[in-house]
C-alpha atoms as a PDB file:
ATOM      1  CA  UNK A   1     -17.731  20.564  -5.345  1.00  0.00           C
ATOM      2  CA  UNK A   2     -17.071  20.673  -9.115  1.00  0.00           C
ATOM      3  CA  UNK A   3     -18.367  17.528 -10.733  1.00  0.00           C
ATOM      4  CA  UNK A   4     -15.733  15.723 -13.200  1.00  0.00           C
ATOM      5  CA  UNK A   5     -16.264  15.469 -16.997  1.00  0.00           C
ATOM      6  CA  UNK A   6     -16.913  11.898 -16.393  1.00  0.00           C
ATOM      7  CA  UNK A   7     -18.701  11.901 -13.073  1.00  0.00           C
ATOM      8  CA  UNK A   8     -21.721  13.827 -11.568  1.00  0.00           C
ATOM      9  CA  UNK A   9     -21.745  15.238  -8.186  1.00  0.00           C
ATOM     10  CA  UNK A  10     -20.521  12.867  -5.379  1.00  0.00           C
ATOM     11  CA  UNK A  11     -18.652  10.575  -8.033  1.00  0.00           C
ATOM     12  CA  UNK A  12     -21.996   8.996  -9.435  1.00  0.00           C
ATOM     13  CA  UNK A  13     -22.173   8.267 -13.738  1.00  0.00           C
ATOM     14  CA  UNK A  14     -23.569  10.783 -15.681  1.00  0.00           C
ATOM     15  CA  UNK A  15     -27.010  10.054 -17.193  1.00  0.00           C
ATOM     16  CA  UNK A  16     -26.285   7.585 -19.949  1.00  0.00           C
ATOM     17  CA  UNK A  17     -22.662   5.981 -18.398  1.00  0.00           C
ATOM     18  CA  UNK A  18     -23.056   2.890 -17.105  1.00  0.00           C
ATOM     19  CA  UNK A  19     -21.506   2.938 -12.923  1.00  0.00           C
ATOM     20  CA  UNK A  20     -18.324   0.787 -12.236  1.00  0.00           C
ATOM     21  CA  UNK A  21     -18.185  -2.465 -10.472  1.00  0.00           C
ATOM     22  CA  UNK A  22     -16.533  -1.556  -7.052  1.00  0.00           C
ATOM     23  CA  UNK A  23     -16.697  -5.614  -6.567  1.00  0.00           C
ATOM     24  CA  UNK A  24     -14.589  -6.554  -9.713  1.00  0.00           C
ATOM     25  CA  UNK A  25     -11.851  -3.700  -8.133  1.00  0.00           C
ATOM     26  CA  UNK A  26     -12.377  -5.675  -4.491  1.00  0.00           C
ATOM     27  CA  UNK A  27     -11.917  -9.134  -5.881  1.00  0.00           C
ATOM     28  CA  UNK A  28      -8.373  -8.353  -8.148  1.00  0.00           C
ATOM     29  CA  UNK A  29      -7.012  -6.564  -5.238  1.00  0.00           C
ATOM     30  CA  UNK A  30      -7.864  -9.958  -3.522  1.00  0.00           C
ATOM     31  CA  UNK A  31      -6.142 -11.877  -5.985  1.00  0.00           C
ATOM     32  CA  UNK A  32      -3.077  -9.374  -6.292  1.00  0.00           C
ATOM     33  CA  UNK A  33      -2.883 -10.653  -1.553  1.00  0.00           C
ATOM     34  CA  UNK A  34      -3.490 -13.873  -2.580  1.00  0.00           C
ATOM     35  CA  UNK A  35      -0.718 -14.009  -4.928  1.00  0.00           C
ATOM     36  CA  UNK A  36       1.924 -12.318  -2.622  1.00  0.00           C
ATOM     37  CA  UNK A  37       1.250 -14.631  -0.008  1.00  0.00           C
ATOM     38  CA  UNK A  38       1.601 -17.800  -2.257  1.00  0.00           C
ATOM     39  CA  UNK A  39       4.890 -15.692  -4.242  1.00  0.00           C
ATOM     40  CA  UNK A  40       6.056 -15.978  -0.498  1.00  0.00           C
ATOM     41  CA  UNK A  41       5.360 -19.275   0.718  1.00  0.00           C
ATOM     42  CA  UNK A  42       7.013 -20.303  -2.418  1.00  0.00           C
ATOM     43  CA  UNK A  43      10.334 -18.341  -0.845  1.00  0.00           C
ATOM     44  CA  UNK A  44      10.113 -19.985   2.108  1.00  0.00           C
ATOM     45  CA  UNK A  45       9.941 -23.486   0.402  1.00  0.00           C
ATOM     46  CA  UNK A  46      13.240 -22.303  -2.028  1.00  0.00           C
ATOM     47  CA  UNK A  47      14.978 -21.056   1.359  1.00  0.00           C
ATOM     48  CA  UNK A  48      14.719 -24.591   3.255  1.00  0.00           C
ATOM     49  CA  UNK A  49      17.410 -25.438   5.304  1.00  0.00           C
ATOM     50  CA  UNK A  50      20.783 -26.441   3.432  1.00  0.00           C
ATOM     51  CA  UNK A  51      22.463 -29.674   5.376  1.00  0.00           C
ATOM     52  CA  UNK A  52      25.375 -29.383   3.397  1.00  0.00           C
ATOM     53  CA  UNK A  53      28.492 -31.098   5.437  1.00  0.00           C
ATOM     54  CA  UNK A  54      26.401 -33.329   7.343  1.00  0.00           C
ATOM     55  CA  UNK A  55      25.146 -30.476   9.442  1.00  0.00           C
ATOM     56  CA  UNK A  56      22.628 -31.628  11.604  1.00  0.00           C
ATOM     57  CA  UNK A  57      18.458 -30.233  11.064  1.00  0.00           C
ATOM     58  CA  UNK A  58      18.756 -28.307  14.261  1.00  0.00           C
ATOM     59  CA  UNK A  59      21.840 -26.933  13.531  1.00  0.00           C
ATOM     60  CA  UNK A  60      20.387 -25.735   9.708  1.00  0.00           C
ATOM     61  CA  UNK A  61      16.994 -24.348  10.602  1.00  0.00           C
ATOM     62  CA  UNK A  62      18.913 -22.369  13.286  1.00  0.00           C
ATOM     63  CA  UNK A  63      21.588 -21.053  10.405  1.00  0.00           C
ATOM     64  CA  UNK A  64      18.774 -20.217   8.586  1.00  0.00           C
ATOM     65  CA  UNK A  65      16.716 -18.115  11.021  1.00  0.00           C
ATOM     66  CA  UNK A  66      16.726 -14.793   9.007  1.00  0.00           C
ATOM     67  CA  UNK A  67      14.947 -16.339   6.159  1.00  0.00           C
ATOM     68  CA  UNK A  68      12.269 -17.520   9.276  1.00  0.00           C
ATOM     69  CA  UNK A  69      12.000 -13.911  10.682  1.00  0.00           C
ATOM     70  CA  UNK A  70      11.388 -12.279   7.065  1.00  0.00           C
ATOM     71  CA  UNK A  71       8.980 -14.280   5.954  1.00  0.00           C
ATOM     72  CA  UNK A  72       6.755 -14.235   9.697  1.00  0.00           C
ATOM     73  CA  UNK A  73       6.947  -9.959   9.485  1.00  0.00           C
ATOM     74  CA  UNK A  74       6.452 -10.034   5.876  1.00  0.00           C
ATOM     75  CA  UNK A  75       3.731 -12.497   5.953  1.00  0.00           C
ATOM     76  CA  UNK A  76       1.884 -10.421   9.448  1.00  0.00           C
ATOM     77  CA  UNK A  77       2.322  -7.537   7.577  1.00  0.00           C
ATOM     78  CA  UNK A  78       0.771  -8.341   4.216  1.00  0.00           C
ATOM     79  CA  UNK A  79      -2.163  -9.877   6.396  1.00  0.00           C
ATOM     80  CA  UNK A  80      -2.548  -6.444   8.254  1.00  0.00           C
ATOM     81  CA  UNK A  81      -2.749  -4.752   4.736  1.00  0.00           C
ATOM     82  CA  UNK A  82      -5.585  -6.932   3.845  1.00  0.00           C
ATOM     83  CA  UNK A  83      -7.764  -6.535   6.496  1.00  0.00           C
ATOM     84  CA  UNK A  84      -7.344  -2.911   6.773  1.00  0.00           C
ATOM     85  CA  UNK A  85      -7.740  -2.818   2.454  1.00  0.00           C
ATOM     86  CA  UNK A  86     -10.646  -4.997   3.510  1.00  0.00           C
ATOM     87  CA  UNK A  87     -12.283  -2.633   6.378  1.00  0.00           C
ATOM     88  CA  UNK A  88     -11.641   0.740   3.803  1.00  0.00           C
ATOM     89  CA  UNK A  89     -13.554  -1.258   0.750  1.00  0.00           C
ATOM     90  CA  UNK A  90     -16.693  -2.215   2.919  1.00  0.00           C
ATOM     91  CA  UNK A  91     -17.289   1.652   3.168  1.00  0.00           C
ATOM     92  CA  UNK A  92     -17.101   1.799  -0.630  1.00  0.00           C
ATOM     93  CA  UNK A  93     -20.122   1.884  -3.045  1.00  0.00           C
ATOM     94  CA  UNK A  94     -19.028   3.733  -6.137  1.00  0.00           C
ATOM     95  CA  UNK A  95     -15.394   3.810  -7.565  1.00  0.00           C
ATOM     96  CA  UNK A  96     -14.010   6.270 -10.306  1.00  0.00           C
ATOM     97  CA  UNK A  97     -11.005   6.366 -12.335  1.00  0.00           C
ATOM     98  CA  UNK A  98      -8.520   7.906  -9.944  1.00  0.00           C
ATOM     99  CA  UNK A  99      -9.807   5.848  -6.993  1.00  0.00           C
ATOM    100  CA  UNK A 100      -8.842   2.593  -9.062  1.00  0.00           C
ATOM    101  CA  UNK A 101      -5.665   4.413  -9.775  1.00  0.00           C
ATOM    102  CA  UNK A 102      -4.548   4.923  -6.361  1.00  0.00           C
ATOM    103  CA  UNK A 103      -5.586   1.127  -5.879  1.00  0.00           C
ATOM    104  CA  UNK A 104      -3.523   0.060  -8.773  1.00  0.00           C
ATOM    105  CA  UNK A 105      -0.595   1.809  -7.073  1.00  0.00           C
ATOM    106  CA  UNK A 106      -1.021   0.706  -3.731  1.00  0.00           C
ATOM    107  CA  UNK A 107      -1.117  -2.795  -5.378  1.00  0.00           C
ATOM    108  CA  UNK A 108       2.479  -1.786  -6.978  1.00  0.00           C
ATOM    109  CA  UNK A 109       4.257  -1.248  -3.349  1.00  0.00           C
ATOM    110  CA  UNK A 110       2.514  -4.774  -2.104  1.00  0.00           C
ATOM    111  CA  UNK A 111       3.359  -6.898  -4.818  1.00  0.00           C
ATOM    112  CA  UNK A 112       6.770  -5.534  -4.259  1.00  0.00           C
ATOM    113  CA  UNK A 113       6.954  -6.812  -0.878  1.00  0.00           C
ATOM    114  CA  UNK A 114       8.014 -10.067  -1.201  1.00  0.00           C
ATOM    115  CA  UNK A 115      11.185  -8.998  -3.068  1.00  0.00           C
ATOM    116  CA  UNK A 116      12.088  -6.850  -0.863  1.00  0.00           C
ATOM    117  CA  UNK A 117      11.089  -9.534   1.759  1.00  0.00           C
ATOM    118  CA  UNK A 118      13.835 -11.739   0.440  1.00  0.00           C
ATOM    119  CA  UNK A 119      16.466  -8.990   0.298  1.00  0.00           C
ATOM    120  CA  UNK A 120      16.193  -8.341   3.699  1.00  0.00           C
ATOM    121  CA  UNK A 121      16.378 -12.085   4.734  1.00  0.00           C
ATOM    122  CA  UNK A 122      19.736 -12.611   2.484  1.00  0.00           C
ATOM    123  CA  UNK A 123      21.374  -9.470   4.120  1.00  0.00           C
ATOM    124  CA  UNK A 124      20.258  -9.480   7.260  1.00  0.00           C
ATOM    125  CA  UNK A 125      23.926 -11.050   8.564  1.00  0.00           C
ATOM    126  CA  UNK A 126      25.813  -8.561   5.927  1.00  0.00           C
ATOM    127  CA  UNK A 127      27.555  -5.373   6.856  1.00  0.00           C
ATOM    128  CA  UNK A 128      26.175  -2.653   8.483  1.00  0.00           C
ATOM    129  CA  UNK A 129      25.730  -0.771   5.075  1.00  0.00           C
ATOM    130  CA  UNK A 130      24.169  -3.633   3.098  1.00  0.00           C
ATOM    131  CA  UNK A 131      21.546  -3.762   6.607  1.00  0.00           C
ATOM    132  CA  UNK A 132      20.540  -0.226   5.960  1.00  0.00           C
ATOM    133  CA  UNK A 133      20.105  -0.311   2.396  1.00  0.00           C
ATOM    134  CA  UNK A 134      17.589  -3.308   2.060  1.00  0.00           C
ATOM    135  CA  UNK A 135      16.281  -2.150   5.361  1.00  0.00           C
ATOM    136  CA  UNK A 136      15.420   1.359   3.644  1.00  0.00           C
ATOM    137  CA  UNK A 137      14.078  -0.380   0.366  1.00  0.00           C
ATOM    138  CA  UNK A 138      11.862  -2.542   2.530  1.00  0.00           C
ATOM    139  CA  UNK A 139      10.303   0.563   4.920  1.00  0.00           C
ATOM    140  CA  UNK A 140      10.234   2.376   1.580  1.00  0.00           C
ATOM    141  CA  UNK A 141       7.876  -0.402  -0.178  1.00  0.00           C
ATOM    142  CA  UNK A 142       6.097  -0.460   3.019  1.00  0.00           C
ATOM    143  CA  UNK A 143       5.121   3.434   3.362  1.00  0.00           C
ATOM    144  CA  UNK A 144       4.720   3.357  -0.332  1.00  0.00           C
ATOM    145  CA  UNK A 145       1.592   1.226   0.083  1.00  0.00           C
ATOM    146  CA  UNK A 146       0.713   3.786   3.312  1.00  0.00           C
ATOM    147  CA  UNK A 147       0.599   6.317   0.877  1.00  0.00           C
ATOM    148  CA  UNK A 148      -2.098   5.263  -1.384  1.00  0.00           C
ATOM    149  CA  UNK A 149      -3.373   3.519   1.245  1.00  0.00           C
ATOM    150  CA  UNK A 150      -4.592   7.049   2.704  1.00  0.00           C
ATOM    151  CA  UNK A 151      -5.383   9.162  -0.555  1.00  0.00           C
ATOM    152  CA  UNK A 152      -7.778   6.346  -1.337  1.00  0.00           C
ATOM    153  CA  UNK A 153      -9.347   6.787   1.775  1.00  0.00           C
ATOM    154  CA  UNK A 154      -8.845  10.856   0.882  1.00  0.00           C
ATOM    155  CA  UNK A 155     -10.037  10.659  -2.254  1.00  0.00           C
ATOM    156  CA  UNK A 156     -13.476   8.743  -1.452  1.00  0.00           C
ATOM    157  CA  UNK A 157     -14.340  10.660   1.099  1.00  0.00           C
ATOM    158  CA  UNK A 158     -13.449  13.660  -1.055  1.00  0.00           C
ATOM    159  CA  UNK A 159     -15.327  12.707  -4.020  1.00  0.00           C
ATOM    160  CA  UNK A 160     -18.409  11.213  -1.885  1.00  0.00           C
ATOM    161  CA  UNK A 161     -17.718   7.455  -2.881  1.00  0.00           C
ATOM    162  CA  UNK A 162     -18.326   5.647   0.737  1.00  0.00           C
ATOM    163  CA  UNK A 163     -21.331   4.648   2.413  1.00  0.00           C
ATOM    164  CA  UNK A 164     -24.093   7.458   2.667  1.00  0.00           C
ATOM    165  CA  UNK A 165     -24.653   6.366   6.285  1.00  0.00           C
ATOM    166  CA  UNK A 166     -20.746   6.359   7.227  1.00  0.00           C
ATOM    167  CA  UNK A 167     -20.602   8.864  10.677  1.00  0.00           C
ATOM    168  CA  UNK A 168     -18.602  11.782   9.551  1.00  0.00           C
ATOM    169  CA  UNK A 169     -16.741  11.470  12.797  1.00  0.00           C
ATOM    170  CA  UNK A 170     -15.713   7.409  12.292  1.00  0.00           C
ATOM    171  CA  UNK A 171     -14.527   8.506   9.252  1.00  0.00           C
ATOM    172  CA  UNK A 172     -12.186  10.777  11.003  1.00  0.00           C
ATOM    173  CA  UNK A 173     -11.131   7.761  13.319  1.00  0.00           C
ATOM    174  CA  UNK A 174     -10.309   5.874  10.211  1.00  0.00           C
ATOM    175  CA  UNK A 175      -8.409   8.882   8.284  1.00  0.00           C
ATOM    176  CA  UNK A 176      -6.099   9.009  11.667  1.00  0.00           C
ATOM    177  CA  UNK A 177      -5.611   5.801  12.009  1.00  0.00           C
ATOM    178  CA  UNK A 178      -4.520   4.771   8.752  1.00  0.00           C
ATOM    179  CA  UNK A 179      -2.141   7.803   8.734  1.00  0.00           C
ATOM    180  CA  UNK A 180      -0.301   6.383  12.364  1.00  0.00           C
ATOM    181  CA  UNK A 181       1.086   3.385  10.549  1.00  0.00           C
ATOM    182  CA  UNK A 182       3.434   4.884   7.688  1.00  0.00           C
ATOM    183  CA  UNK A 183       4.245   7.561  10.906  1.00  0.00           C
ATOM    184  CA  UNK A 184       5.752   4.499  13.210  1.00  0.00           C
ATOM    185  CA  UNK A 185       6.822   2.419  10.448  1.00  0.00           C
ATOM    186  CA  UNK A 186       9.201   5.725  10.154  1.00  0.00           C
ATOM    187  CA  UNK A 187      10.047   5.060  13.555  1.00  0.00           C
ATOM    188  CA  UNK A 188      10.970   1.287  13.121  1.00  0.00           C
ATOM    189  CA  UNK A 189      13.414   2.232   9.925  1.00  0.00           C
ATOM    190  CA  UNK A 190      14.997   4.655  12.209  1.00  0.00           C
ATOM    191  CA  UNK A 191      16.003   2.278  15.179  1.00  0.00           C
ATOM    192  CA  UNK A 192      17.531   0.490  11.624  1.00  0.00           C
ATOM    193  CA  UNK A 193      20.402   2.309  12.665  1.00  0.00           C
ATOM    194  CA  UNK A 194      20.712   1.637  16.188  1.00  0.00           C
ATOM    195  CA  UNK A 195      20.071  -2.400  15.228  1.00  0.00           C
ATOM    196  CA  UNK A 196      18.431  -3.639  12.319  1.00  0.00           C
ATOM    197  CA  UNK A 197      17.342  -6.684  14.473  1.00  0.00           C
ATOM    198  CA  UNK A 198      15.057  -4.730  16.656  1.00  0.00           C
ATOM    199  CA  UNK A 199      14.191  -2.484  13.865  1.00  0.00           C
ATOM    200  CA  UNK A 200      12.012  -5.513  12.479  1.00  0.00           C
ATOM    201  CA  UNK A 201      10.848  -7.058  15.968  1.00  0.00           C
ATOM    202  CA  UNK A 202       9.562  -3.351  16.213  1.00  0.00           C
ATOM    203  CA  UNK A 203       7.558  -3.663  12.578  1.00  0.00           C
ATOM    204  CA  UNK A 204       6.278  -6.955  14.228  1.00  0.00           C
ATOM    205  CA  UNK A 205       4.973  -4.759  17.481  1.00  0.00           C
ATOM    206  CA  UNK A 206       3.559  -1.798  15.034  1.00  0.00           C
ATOM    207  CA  UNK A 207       1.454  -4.742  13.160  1.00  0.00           C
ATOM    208  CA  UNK A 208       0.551  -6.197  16.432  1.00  0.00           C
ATOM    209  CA  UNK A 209      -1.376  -3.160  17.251  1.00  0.00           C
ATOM    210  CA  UNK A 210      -3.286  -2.476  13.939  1.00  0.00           C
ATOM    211  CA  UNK A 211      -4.121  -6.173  14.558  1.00  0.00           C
ATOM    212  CA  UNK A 212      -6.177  -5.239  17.614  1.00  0.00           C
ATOM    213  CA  UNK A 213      -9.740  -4.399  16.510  1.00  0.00           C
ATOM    214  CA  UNK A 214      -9.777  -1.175  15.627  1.00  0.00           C
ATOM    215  CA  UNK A 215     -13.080   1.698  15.294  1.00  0.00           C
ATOM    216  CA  UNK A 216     -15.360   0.699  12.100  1.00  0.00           C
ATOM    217  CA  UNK A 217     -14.266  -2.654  12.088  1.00  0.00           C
ATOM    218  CA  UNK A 218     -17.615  -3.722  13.519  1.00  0.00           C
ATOM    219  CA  UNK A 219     -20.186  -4.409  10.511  1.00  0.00           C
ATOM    220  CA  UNK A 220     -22.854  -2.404  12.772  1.00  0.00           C
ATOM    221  CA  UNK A 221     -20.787   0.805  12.916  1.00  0.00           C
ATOM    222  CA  UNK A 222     -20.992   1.351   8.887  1.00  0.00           C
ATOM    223  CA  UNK A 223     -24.803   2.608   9.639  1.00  0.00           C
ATOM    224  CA  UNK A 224     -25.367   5.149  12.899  1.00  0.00           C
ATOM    225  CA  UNK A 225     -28.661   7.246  13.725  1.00  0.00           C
ATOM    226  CA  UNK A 226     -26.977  10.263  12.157  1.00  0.00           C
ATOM    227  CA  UNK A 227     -27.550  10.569   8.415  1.00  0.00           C
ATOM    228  CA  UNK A 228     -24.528  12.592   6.880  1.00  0.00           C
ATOM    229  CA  UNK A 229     -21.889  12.158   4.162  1.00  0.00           C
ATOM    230  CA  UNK A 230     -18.369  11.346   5.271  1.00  0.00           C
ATOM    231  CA  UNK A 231     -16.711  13.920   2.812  1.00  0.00           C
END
């Protein structure tokens, strides 16, 4: 492996550069989740249900059910990206500049959700056209953050960046299993077209499953008897 100008082998400083603080990336990528989920619990306050015309509460949270629906899959769904961004960091001990790069961008596509979030709730009863369209821009934002999602996992194992002790082959597991989920969110858009409804009860199932404990999210698996580099 060719070392960078900036990096010696394995993604380590070169003598004299000071290393960068993999925590301070961890904790604003924390704060960029935390903010999203607040951005949409602030929706979901805006969106109450209107009484106008002395409709009755039952009557007005029922009207208002697609707001409900967006903001349970949105909110699963940004959860789900947490704990897997959570599982990929533990495995991380250095960071370089194109790691926090392909961070930054995942970041982009997640921030993003909760706008596309609240298109989909205020067209969710629209035409079949208007359907498709927010339902594309919301799968898009969604495999966007897949994306970078996996060539941050690529490019640490790549450049040598996770845990010395990581199993080569649970690193494999992990590689495969972050790739599934753009795959079958591709699935859910294209039911979109069959009926947007089940389109998102499908993103709810998809989420579901990554939910389930998964391989390497048991602290103990980070170390195993076999020393070896996960590149």
């Amino acid at each position: 492996m060719v070392p960078s100008k900036r990096s010696g082998p394995g993604g380590n400083p070169r003598p004299g550069e000071t290393a960068r603080d993999r925590s301070r990336v961890e904790s604003f990528s924390d704060g960029v989740f935390a903010v999203v989920l607040t951005v949409m619990a602030v929706e979901l306050l805006q969106n109450g249900p209107a009484r106008a015309g002395g409709r009755e509460l039952p009557e007005a949270l029922v009207q208002a059910w697609p707001s409900y629906l967006a903001y349970v899959i949105t909110f699963v769904i940004s959860g789900q990206i947490w704990l897997a961004h959570h599982n990929l960091w533990r495995y991380v001990v250095r960071v370089d500049h194109t790691l926090m790069v392909f961070n930054l961008l995942l970041l982009l596509f997640v921030a993003a959700i909760p706008f596309t979030a609240d298109l989909l709730s205020d067209n969710l009863r629209s035409d079949a056209t208007e359907q498709r369209l927010t339902a594309a821009l919301y799968v898009g934002t969604l495999l966007g953050e897949g994306i970078f999602f996996n060539l941050s996992w690529w490019w640490a194992r790549r450049r040598r960046l996770l845990h010395a002790d990581l199993d080569p082959r649970l690193a494999r597991t992990l590689a495969w299993r972050m790739r599934l989920r753009p795959l079958l969110f591709v699935v859910a858009f294209a039911v979109v077209f069959v009926d947007p409804i089940l389109s998102l009860f499908l993103y709810l199932v998809i989420v579901g499953f990554f939910l389930v404990k998964g391989p390497g999210e048991d602290p103990r698996a980070a170390a195993q008897p076999e020393k070896g580099s996960a590149a």
